[in-house]
Each structure stands twice: as structure tokens, then as C-alpha cells.
Protein backbone atom coordinates (compact mmCIF):
# COMPACT_ATOMS: atom_id res chain seq x y z
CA UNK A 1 80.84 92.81 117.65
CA UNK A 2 81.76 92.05 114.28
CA UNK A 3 81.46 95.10 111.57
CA UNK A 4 80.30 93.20 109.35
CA UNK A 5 75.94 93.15 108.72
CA UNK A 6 74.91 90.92 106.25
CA UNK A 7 72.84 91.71 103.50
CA UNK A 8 69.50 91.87 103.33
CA UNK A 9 68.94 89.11 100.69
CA UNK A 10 72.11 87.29 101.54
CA UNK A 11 70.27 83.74 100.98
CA UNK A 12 68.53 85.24 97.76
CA UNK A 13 71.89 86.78 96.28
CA UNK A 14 74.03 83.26 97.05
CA UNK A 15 75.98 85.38 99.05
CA UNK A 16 79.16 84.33 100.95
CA UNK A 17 82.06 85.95 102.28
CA UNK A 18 85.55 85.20 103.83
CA UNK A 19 86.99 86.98 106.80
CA UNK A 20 91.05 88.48 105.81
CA UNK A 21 94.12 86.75 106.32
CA UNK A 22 95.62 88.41 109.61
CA UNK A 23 98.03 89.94 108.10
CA UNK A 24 95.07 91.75 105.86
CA UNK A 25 93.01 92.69 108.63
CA UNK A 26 94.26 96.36 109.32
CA UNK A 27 93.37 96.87 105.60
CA UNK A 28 90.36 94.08 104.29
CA UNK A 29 87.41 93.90 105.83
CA UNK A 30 86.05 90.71 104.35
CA UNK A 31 86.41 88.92 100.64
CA UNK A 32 82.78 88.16 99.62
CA UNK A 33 80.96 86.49 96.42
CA UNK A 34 77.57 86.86 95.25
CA UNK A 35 75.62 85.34 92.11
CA UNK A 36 76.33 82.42 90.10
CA UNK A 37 72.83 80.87 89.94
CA UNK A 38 72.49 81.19 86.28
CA UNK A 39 69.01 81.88 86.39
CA UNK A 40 66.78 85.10 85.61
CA UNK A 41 65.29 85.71 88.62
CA UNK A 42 63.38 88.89 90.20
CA UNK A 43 65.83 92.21 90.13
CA UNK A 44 66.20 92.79 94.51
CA UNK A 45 68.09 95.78 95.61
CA UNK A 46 70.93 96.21 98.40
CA UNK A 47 71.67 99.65 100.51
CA UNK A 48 74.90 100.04 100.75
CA UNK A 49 76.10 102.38 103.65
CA UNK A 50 79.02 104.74 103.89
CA UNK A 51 82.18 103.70 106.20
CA UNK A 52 84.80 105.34 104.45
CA UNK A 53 85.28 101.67 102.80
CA UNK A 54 85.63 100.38 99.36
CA UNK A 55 85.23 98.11 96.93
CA UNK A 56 86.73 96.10 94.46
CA UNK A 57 84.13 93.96 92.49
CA UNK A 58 84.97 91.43 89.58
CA UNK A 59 81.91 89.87 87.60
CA UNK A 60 82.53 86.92 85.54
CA UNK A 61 80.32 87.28 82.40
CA UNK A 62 80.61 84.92 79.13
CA UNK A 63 82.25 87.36 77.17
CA UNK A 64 85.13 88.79 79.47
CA UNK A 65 85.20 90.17 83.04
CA UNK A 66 83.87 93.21 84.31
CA UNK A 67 86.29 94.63 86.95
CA UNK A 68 85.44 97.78 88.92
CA UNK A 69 86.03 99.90 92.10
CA UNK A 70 83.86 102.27 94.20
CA UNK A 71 84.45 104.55 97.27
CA UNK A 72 80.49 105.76 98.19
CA UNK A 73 80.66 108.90 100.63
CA UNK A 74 76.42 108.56 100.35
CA UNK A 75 74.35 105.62 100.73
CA UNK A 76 74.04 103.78 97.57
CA UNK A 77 70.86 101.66 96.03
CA UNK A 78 71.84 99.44 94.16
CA UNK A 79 70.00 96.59 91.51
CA UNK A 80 72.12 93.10 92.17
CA UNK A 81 71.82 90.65 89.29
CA UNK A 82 72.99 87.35 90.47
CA UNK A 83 72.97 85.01 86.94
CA UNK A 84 76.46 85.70 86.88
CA UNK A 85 79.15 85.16 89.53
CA UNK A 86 80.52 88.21 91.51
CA UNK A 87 83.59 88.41 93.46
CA UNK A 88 85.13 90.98 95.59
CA UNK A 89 87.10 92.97 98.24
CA UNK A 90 85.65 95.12 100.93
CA UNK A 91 88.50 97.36 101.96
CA UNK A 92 88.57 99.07 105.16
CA UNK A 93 89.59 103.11 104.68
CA UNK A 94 92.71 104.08 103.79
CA UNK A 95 93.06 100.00 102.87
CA UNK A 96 92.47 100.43 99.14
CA UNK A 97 95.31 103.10 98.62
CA UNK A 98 97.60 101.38 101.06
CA UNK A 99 97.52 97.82 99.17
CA UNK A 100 96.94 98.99 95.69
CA UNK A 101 97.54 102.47 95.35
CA UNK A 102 94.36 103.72 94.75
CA UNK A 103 93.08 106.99 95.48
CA UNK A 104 89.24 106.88 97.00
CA UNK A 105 88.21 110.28 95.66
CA UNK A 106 89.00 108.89 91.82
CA UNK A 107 86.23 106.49 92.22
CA UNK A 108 83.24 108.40 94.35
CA UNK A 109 79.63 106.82 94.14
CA UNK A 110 80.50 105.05 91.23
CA UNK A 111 81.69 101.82 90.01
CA UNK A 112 84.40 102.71 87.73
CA UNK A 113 86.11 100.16 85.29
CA UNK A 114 89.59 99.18 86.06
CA UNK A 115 90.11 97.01 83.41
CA UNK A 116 91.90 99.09 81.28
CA UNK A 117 94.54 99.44 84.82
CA UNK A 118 95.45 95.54 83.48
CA UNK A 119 96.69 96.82 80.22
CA UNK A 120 100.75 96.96 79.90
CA UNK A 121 102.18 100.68 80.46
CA UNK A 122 101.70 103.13 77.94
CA UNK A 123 104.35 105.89 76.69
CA UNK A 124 101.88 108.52 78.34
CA UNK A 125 101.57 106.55 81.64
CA UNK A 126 104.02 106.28 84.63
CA UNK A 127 104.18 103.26 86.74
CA UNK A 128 103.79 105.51 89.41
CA UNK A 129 100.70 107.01 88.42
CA UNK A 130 99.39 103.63 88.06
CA UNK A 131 97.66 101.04 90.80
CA UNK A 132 99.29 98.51 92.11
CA UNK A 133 96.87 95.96 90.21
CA UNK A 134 100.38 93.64 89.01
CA UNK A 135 99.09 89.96 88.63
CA UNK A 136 95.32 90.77 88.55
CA UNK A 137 94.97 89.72 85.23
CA UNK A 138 95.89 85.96 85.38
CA UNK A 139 93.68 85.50 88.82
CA UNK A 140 90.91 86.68 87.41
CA UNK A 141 91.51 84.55 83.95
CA UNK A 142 91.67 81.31 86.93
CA UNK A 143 88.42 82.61 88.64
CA UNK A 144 86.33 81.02 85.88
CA UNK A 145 87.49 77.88 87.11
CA UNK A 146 87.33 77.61 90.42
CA UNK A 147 84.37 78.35 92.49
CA UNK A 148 83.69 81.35 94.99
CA UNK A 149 85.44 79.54 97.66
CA UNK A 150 88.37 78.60 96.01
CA UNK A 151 88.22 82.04 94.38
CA UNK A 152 88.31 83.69 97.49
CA UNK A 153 91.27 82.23 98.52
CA UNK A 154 92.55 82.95 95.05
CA UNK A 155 91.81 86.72 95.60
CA UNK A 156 93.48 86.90 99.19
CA UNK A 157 96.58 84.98 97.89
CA UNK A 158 96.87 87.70 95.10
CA UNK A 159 96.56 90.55 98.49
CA UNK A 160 99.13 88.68 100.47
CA UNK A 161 101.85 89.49 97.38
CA UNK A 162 100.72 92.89 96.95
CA UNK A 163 101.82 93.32 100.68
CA UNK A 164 104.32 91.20 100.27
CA UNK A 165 105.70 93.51 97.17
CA UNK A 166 104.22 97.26 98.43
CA UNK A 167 104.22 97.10 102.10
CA UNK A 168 102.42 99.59 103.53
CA UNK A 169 104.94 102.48 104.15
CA UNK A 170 103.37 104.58 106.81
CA UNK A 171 100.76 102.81 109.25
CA UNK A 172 99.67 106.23 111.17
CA UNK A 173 96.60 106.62 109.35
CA UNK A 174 95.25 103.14 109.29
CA UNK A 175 95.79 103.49 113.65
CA UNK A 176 94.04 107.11 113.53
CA UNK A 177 91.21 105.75 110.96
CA UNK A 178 90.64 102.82 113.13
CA UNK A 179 90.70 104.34 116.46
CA UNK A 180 88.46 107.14 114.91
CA UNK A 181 86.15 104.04 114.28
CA UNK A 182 86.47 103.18 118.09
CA UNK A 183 85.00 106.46 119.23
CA UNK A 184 88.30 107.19 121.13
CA UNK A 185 89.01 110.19 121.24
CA UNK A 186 88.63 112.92 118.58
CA UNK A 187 90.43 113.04 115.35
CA UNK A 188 92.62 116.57 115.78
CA UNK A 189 93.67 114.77 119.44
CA UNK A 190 94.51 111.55 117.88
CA UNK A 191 96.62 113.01 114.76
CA UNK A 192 98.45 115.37 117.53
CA UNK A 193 99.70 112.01 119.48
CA UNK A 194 100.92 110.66 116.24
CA UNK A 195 102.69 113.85 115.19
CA UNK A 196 100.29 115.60 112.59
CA UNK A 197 98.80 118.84 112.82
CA UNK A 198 95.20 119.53 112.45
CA UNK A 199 96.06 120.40 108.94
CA UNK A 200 97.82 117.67 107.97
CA UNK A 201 95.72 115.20 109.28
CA UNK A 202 92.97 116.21 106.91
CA UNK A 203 95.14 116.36 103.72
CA UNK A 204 96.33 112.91 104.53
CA UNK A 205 92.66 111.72 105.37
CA UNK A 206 91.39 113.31 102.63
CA UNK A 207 93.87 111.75 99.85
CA UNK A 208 94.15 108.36 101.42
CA UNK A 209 91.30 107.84 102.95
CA UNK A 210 88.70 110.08 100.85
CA UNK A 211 87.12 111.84 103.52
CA UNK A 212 87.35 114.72 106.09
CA UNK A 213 87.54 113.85 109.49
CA UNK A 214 84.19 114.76 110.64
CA UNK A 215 82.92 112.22 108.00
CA UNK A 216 85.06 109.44 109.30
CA UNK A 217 83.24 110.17 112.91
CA UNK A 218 79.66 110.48 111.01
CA UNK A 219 80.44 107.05 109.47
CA UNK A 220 81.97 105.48 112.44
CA UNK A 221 78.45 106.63 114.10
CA UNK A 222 76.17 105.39 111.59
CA UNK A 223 77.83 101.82 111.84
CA UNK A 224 77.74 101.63 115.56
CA UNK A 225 73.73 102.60 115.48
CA UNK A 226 73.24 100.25 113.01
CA UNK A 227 74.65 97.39 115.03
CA UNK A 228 72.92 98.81 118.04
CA UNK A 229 69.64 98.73 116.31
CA UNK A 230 69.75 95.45 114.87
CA UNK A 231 71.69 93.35 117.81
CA UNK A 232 69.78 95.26 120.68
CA UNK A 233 66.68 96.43 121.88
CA UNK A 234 67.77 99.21 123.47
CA UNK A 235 65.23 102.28 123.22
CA UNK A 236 66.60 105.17 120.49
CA UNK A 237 67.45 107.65 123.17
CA UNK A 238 69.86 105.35 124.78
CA UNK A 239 71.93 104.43 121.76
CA UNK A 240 72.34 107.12 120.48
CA UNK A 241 73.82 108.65 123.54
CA UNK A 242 76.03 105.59 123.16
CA UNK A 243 76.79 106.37 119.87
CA UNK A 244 78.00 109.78 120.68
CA UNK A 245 74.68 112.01 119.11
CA UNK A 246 73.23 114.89 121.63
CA UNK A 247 70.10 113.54 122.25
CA UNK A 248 67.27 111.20 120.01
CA UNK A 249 66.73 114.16 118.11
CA UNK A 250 70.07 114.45 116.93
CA UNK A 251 70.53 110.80 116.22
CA UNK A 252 67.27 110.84 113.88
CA UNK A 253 68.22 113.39 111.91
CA UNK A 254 71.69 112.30 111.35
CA UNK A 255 71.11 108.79 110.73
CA UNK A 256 68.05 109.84 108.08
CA UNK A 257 70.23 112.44 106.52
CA UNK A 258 73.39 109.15 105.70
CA UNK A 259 70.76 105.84 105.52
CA UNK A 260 67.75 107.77 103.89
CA UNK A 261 65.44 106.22 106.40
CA UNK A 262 65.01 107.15 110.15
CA UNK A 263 66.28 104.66 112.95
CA UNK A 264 63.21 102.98 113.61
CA UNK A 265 62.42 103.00 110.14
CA UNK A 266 65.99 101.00 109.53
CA UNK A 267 65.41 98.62 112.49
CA UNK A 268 61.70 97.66 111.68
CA UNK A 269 63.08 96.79 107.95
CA UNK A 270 65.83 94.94 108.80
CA UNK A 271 64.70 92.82 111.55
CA UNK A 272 61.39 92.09 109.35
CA UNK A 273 63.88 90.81 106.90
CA UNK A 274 65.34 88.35 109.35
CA UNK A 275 62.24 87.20 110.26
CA UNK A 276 61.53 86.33 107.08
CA UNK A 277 64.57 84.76 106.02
């Protein structure tokens, strides 16, 4: 099962994506591109679900590029335009600080502009209070001349330096975040085998990966019902026992409470979507 769900106007949107380099995986879910039909067209909306993911989104406009990040802790609704191209990087948690240094709870439920981050050093700025964003500039100065493919390849090029440059220093937290994701076991028990205390575990998650670990489990959750519900048709009561909720009840009101629409309110949407695609 792939994590990956596609949007629901993928076709509409132009959109297309590129799984990571293997040597990206533990930290990139996917590089993706959107846009670049130069028309006006009707405004469509997107959902876009918590996983303890970000994003880093660069949209090539006439003037000059528009480069931001977001960490969303909440489902977000957002208005896509698509007359101009849009590239990106969907990080898996704890992948945006590892690669570049940035810190998820600096950019929450917002896309914040890093374009200023490509500036030289000032006097009043340390390079290590800065983001590893070193060579952004010139890749996204080429991205106007390739196309989203090419661009994509661009973009994980750049990531393969970064790595190269800033390996990752401590890889506990990407194994607890991801086995977290698995359902394994729970977080406190996972941390202990890897030598943190309860207490640490949730400073760490909280500053690398933005969350506390009882989000990281509702998120896991939500993404595993979400697949069930779409690739399944498994009654509600079953998956969410699969899924780790109490009982039907439980899963409905935890799934409304993250997605803003119950379970079979989700599935009925999106697979009407496919249908009509």
C-alpha cells in the first residue's frame, strides 16, 4: 500500500509527482508538480490531511518565484490556482528538519515565505540559526526552463547534496516516527528500545517532528482509514478495529474531529470523484 492518495482533481490540477531517490525515502515522500496550463479556469479546492508531513512549495510566477513551507497539524482547505506552474516536496515527519534544518512548529497551518532564507547572511543572523536552503536559489532560477519533469529531477538532485553536505546526524526518530506510522507498538515502548525516556521522546518529537506523540498515532490512524476506505469495502466497524479505534463509534468521531467529514461521508466523496474522473 502506497501512502500516497492522489488528489481529488489530479487530472484537473495537471498534477504529477515523482517517487524519492532511495536514498530520500526515509525523509521524502514524493516530489510533485501541479499547474502550468496558463489558462483561467474555475477556482477547485484540495483537503489536505495531517500526517505530521510537510511541505515545500515553489510557484513560478512572471515576476519572481514564490517559495514557501507549511507543517498543517489540522486539515487544511485550500483554493489551487493552476495558470502558473507549482513545484514541490512532500516531506515525511521529522524529514524537513533532518534535510534542511527546519523546525515544523515555525511554519504551522500556514504557508510561510522562505524566500527571504535565500538572501546572503546578515550581521544579526547565524548560519546556524538558518535552514539549510544552500543552492536553492540557482535551481529554482533553472526551473523556468525546464519542465515539471525535468524540474523534478532538478529538485531531487538539489536533496541528494543537501544529504550529501548535512547528513542526517541521529536516525532514531525517523525509525520511531516511522514505526509509529506502522502501528507497532506504542510510542513510550518504542523510544524506551531506542534509549529515550518518555520525556525525551516528546521533546525530541515535538521539536523535530512538530507533534506530540499521541498526534503522530492520531495521524498514523487517519491515513490508514483513509486507505482502508478508499481501496476496500470493508464495513466501518471492521476498519476501524484495524485501524486501532475502540469500536465504529470511536472511529467516527475521531476521523470527523481530523478530516471534518465522517468516514462514510469521506468514502462516498472520494470514490464519487473517481468515478467521475
Amino acid at each position: 500500500m502506497t501512502d500516497l492518495i492522489l488528489p481529488s482533481n489530479a487530472n484537473y490540477l495537471n498534477f504529477q509527482h515523482r517517487l524519492p531517490d532511495k536514498r530520500l525515502a526515509p525523509w521524502v515522500q514524493c516530489l510533485w508538480s501541479i499547474g502550468g496550463t496558463g489558462r483561467l479556469a474555475e477556482p477547485r479546492t484540495e483537503k489536505f490531511y495531517p500526517d505530521a508531513g510537510a511541505s515545500l512549495s515553489i510557484r513560478l510566477t512572471s515576476s519572481h518565484p514564490i517559495i514557501t513551507f507549511c507543517f498543517n497539524r489540522h486539515t487544511l482547505i485550500e483554493t489551487l490556482d493552476t495558470t502558473a506552474p507549482c513545484l514541490g516536496i512532500r516531506f515525511k515527519a521529522a524529514g524537513a528538519h533532518c534535510l534542511l534544518g527546519l523546525l515544523p512548529e515555525a511554519f504551522t497551518d500556514t504557508h510561510h515565505r522562505l524566500d527571504n532564507e535565500l538572501e546572503p547572511l546578515s550581521l544579526q543572523t547565524s548560519s546556524l540559526q538558518r535552514p539549510r536552503l544552500q543552492g536553492l536559489k540557482p535551481v529554482v532560477e533553472r526551473l523556468y526552463q525546464l519542465d515539471s519533469q525535468q524540474g523534478l529531477r532538478l529538485l531531487e538532485t538539489w536533496l541528494l547534496h543537501r544529504l550529501e553536505s548535512q547528513p542526517p546526524s541521529d536516525s532514531r526518530i525517523t525509525t520511531i516516527v516511522q514505526a509509529i506510522g506502522e502501528l507497532q507498538l506504542p510510542p513510550q515502548q518504542l523510544g524506551a528500545t531506542l534509549g529515550f525516556t518518555r520525556r525525551t521522546l516528546e521533546r525530541k518529537l515535538k521539536r523535530e517532528v512538530g507533534v506530540t506523540p499521541g498526534q503522530l498515532v492520531a495521524y498514523s490512524r487517519l491515513n490508514r482509514a483513509r486507505h482502508g476506505l478508499l481501496e476496500t469495502t470493508l464495513p466501518l466497524a471492521e476498519i476501524a478495529l484495524q485501524c486501532g479505534y475502540y469500536d465504529q463509534a470511536h472511529f467516527t468521531h475521531a476521523f470527523q474531529s481530523l478530516a471534518y467529514e465522517t468516514p462514510a461521508a469521506y468514502r462516498k466523496r472520494k470514490l464519487s470523484q473517481i468515478y467521475k474522473a
